[in-house]
Structure formats: C-alpha cells, structure tokens
PDB file of N, CA and C in Angstrom:
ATOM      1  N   UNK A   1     114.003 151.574  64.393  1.00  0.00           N
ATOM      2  CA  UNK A   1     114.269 151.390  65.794  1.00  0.00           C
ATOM      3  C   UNK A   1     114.261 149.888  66.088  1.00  0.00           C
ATOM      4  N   UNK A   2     115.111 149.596  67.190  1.00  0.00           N
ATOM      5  CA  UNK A   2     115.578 148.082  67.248  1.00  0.00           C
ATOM      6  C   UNK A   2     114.246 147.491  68.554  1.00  0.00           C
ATOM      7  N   UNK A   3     113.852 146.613  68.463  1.00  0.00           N
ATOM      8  CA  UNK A   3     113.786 146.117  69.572  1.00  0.00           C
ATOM      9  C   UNK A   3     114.434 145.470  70.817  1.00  0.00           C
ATOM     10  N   UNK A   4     114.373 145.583  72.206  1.00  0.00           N
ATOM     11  CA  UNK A   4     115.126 145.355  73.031  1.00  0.00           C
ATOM     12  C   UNK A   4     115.069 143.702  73.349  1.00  0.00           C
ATOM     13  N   UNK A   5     115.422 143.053  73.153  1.00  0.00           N
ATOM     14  CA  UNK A   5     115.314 141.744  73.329  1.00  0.00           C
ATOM     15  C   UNK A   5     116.072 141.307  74.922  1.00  0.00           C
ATOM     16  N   UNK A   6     115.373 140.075  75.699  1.00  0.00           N
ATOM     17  CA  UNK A   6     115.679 139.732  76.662  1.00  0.00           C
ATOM     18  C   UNK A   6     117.414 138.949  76.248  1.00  0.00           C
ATOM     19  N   UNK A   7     118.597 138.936  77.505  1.00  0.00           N
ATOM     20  CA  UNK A   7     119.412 137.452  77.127  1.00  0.00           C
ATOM     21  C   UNK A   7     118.643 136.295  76.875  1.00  0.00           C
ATOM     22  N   UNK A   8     117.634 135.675  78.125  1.00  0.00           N
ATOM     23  CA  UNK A   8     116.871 134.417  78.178  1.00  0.00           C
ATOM     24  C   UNK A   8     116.370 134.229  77.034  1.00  0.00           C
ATOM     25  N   UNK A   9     115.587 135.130  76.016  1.00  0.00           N
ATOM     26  CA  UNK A   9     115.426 134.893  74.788  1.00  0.00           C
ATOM     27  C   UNK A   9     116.102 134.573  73.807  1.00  0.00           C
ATOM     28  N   UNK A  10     117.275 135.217  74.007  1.00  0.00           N
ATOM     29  CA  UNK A  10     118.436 134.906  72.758  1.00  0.00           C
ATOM     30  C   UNK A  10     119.023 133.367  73.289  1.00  0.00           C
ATOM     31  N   UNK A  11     119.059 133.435  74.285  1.00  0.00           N
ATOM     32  CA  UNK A  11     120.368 132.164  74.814  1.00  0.00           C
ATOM     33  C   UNK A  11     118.853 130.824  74.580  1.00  0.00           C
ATOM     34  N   UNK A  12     117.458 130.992  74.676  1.00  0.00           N
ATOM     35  CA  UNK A  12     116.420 130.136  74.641  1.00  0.00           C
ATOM     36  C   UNK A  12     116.554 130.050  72.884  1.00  0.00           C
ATOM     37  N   UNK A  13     116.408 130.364  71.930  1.00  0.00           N
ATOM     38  CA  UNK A  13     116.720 130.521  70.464  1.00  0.00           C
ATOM     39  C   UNK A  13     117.823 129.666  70.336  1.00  0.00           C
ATOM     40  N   UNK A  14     119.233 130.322  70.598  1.00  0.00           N
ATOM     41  CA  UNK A  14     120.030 130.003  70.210  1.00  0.00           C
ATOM     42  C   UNK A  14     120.423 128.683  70.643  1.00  0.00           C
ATOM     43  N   UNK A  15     119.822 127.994  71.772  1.00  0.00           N
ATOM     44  CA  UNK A  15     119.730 126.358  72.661  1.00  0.00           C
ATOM     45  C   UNK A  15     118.696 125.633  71.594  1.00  0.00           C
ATOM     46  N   UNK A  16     117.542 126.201  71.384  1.00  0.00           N
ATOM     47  CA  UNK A  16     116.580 125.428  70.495  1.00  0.00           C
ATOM     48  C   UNK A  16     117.532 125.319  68.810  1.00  0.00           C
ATOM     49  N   UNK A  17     118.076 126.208  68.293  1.00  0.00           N
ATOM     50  CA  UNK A  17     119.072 126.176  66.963  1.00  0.00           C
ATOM     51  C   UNK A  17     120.013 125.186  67.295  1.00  0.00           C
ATOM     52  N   UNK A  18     120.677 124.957  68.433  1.00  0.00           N
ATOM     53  CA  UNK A  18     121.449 123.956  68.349  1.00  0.00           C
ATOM     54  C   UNK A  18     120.833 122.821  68.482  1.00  0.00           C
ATOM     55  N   UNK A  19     119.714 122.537  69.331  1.00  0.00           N
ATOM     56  CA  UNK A  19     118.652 121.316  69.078  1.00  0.00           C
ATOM     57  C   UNK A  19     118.274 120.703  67.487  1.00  0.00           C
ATOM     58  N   UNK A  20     118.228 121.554  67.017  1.00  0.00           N
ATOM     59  CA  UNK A  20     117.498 121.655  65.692  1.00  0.00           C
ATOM     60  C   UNK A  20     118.898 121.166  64.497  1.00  0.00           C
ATOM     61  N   UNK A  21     119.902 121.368  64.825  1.00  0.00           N
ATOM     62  CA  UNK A  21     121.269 120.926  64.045  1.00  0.00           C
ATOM     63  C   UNK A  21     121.686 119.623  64.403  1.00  0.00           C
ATOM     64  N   UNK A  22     121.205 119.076  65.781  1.00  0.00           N
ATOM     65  CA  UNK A  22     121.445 118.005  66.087  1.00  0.00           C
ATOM     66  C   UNK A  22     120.719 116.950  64.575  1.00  0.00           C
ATOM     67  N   UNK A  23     119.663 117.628  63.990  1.00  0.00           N
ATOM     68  CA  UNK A  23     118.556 116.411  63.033  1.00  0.00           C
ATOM     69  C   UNK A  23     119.268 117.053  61.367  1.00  0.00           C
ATOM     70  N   UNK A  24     120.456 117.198  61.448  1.00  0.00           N
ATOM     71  CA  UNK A  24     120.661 118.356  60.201  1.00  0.00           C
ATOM     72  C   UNK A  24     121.894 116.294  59.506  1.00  0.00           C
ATOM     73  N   UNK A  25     121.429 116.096  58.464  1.00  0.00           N
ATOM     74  CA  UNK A  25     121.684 114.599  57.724  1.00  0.00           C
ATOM     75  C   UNK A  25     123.535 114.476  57.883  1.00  0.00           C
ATOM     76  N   UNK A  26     124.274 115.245  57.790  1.00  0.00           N
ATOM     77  CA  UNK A  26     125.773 115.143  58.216  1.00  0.00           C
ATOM     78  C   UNK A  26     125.846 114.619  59.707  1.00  0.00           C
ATOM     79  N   UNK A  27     124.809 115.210  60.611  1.00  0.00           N
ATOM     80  CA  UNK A  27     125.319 114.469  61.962  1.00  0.00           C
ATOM     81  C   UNK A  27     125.203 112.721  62.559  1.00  0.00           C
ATOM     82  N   UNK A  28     124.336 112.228  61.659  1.00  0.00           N
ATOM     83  CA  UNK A  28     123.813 111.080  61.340  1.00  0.00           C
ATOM     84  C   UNK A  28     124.774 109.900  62.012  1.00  0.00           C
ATOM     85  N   UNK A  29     126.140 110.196  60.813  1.00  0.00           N
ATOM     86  CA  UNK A  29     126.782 109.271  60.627  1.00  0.00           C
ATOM     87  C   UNK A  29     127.787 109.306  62.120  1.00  0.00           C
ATOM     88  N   UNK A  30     128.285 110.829  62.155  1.00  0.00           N
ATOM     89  CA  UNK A  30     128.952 110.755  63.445  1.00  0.00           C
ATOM     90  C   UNK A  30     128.955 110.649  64.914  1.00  0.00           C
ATOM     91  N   UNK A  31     127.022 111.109  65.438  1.00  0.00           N
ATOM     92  CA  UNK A  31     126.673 110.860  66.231  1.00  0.00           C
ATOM     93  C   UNK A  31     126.848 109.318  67.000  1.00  0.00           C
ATOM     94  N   UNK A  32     126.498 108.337  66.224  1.00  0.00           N
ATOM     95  CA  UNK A  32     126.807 107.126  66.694  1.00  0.00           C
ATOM     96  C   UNK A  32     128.120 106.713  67.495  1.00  0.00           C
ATOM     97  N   UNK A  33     129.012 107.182  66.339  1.00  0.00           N
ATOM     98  CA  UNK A  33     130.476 107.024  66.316  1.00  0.00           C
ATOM     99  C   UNK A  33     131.220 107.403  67.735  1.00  0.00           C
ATOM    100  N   UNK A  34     130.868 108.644  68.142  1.00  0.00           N
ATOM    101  CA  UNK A  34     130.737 109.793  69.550  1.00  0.00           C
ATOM    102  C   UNK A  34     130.166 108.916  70.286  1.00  0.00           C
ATOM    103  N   UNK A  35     129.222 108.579  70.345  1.00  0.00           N
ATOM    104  CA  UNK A  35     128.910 108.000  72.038  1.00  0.00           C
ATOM    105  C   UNK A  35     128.953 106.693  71.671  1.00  0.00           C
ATOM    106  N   UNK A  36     129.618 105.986  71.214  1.00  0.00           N
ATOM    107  CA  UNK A  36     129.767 104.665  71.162  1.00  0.00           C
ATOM    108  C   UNK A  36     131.231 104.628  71.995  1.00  0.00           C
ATOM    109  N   UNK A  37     131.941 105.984  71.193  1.00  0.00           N
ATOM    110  CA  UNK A  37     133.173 106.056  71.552  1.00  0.00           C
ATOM    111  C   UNK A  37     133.653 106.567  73.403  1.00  0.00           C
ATOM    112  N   UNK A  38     132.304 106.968  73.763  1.00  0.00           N
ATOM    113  CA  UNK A  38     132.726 107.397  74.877  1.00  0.00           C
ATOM    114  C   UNK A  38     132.208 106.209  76.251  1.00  0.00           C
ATOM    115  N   UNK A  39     131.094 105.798  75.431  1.00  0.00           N
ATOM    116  CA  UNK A  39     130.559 104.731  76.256  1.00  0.00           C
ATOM    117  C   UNK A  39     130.993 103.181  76.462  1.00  0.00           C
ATOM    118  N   UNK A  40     132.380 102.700  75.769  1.00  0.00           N
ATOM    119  CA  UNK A  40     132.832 101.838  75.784  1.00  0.00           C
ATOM    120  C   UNK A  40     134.358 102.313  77.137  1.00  0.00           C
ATOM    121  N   UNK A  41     134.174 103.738  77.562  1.00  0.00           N
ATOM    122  CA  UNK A  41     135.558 103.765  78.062  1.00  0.00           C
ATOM    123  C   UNK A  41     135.366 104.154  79.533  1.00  0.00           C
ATOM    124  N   UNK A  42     136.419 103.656  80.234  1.00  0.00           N
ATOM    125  CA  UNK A  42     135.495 103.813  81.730  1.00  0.00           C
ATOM    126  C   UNK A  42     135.933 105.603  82.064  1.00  0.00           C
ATOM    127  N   UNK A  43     134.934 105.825  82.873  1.00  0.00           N
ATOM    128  CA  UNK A  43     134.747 107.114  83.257  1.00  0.00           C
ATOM    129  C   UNK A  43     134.348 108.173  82.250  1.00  0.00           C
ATOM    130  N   UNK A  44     133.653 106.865  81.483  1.00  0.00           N
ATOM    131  CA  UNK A  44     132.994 108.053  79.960  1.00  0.00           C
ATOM    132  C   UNK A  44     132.589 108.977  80.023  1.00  0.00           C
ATOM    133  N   UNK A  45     131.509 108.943  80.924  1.00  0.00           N
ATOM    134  CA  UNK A  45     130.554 110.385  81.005  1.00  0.00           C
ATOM    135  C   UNK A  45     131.331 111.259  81.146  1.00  0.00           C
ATOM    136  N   UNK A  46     131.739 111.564  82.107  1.00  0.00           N
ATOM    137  CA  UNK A  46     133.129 112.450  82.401  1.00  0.00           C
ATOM    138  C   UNK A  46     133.769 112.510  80.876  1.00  0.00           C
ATOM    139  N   UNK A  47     134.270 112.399  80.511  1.00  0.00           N
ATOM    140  CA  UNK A  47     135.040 112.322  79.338  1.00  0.00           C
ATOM    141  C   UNK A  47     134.075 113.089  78.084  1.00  0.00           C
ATOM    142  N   UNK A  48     132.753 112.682  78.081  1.00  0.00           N
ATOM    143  CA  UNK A  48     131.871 113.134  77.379  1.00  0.00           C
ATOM    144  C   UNK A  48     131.859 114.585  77.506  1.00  0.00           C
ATOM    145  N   UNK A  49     131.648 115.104  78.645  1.00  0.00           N
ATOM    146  CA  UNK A  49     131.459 116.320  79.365  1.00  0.00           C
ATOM    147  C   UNK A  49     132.041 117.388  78.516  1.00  0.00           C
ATOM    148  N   UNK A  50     133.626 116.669  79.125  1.00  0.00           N
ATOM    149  CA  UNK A  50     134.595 117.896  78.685  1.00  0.00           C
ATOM    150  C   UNK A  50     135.005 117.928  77.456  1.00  0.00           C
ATOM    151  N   UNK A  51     134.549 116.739  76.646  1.00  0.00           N
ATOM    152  CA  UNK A  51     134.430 116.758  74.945  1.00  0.00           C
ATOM    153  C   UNK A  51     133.142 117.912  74.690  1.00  0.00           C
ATOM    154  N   UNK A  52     132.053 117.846  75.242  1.00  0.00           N
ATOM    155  CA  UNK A  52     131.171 118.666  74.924  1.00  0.00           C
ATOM    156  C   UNK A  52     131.257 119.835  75.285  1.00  0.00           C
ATOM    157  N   UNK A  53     131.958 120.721  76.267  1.00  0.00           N
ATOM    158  CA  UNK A  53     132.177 121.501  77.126  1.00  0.00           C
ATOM    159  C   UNK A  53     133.556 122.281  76.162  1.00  0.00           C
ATOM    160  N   UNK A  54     134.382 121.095  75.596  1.00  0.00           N
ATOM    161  CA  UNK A  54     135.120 122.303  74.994  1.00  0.00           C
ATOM    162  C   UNK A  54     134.839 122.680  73.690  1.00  0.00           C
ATOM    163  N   UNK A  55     133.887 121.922  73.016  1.00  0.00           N
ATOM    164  CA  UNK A  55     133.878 122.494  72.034  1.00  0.00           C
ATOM    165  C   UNK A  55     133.057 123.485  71.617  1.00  0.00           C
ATOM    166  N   UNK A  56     131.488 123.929  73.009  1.00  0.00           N
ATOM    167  CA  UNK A  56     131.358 124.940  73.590  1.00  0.00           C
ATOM    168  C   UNK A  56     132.138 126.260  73.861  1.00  0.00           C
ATOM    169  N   UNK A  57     133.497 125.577  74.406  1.00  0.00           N
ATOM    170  CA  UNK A  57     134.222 126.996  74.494  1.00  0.00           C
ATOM    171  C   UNK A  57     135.272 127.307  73.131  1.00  0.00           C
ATOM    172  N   UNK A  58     135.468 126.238  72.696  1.00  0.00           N
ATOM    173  CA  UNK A  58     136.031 126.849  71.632  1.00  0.00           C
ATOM    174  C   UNK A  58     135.110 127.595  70.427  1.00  0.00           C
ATOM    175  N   UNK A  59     133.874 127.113  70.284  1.00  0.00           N
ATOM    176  CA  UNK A  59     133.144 127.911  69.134  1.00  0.00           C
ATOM    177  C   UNK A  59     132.659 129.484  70.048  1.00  0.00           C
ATOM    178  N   UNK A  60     132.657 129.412  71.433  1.00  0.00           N
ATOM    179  CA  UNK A  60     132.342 130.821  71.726  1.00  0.00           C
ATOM    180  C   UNK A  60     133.927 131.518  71.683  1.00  0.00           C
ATOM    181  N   UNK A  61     134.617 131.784  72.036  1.00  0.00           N
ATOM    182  CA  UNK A  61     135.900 131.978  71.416  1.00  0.00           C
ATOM    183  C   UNK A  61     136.235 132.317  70.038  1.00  0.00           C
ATOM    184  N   UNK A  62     135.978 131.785  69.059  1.00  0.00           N
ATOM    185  CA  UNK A  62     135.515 132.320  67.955  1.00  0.00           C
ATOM    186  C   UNK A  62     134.898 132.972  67.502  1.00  0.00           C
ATOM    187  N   UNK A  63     133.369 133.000  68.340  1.00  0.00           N
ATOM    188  CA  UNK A  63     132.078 134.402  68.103  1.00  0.00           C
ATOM    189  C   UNK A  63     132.514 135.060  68.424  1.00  0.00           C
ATOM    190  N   UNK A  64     133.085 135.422  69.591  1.00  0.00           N
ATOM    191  CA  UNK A  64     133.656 136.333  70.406  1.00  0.00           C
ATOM    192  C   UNK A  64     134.969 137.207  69.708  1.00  0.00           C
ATOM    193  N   UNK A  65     135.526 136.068  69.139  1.00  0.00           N
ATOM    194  CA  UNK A  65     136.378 136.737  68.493  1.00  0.00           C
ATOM    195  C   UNK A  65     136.320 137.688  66.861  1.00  0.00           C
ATOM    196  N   UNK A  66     135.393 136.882  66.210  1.00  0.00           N
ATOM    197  CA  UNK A  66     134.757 137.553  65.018  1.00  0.00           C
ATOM    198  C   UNK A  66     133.778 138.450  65.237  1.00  0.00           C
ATOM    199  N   UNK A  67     133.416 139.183  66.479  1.00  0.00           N
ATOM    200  CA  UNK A  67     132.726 139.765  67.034  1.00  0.00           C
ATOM    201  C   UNK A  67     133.245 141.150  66.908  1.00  0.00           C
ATOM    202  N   UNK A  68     134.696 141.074  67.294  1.00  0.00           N
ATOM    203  CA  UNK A  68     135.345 142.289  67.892  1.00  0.00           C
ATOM    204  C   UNK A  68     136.019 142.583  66.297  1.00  0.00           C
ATOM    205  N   UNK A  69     136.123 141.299  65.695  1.00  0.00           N
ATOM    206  CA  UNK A  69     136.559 141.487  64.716  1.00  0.00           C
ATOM    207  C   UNK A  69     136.389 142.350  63.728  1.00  0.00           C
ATOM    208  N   UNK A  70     134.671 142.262  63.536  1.00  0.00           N
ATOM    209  CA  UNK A  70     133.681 142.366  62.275  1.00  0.00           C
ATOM    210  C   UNK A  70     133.252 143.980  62.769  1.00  0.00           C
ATOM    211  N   UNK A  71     133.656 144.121  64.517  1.00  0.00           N
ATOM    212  CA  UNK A  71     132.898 145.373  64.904  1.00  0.00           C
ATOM    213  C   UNK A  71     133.922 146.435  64.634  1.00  0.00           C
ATOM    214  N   UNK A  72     134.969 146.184  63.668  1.00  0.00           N
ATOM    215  CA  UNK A  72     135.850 147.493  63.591  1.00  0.00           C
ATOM    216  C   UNK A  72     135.881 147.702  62.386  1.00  0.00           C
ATOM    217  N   UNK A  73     135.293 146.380  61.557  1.00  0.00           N
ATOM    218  CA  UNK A  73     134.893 146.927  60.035  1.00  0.00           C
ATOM    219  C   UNK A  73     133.425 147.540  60.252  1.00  0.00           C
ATOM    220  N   UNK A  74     132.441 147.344  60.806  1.00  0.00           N
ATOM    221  CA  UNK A  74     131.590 147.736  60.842  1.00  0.00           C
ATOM    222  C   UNK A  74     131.500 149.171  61.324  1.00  0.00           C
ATOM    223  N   UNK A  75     131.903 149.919  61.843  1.00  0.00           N
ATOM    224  CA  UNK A  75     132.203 151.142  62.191  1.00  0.00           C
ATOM    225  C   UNK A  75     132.436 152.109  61.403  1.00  0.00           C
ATOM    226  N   UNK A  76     133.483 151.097  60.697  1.00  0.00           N
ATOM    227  CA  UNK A  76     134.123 152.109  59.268  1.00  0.00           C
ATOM    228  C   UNK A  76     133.170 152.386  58.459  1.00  0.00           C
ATOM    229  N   UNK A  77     132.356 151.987  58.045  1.00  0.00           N
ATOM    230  CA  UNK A  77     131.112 152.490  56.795  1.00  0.00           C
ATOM    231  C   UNK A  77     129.788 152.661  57.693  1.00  0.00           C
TER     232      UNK A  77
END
C-alpha cells in the first residue's frame, strides 16, 4: 500500500533537488558565464527571468510528456 503524500511535499523535495544540482561540479564553469552574461546587458534581470522561466517550462513539458508516455507502456504489463 502506497502512501498518500502531500503536493507541498513533493513540489518542497523536488525545489530542495534542484537546490542541491545547483553544487553538482559541471555547473561550476557555466554558472559564471550566465550571469555575467545577463548582468552586463541592460534590462538583465528581466532577461534573466524568462531565461529561467523557460527552461522551467520546457523541462516540465517533457515530464509531462514522458509521463503520458511511459503511462501506456506501463499499463501494458
């Protein structure tokens, strides 16, 4: 039997996992690169946003989509 888990729990997890990838040795080099790049240009922040914002929606778009995906093989067995 499953346990019922809260959203706030999953979406609190899954915010701390992305915290936690921020310190993962590949982001190192590019982090700099990113806000150097946004902070030299006027109306950066802004610009930052919707750099961060889409790539938010594009990786949920993908779950979402391997979601529906994986749930019609999963059915089958």
């Amino acid at each position: 039997m499953h346990e019922q888990q809260s959203l706030l729990g999953f979406l609190s997890v899954a915010f701390l996992a992305g915290v936690a990838n921020l310190f993962m040795p590949c982001i190192y080099p590019i982090m700099p690169m990113t806000v150097s790049y946004f902070t030299k240009q006027s109306d950066g922040s802004r610009k930052a946003m919707f750099y961060g914002f889409s790539i938010m929606f594009v990786f949920a778009w993908i779950g979402l989509g391997n979601n529906g995906f994986w749930s019609t093989f999963l059915k089958l067995y």
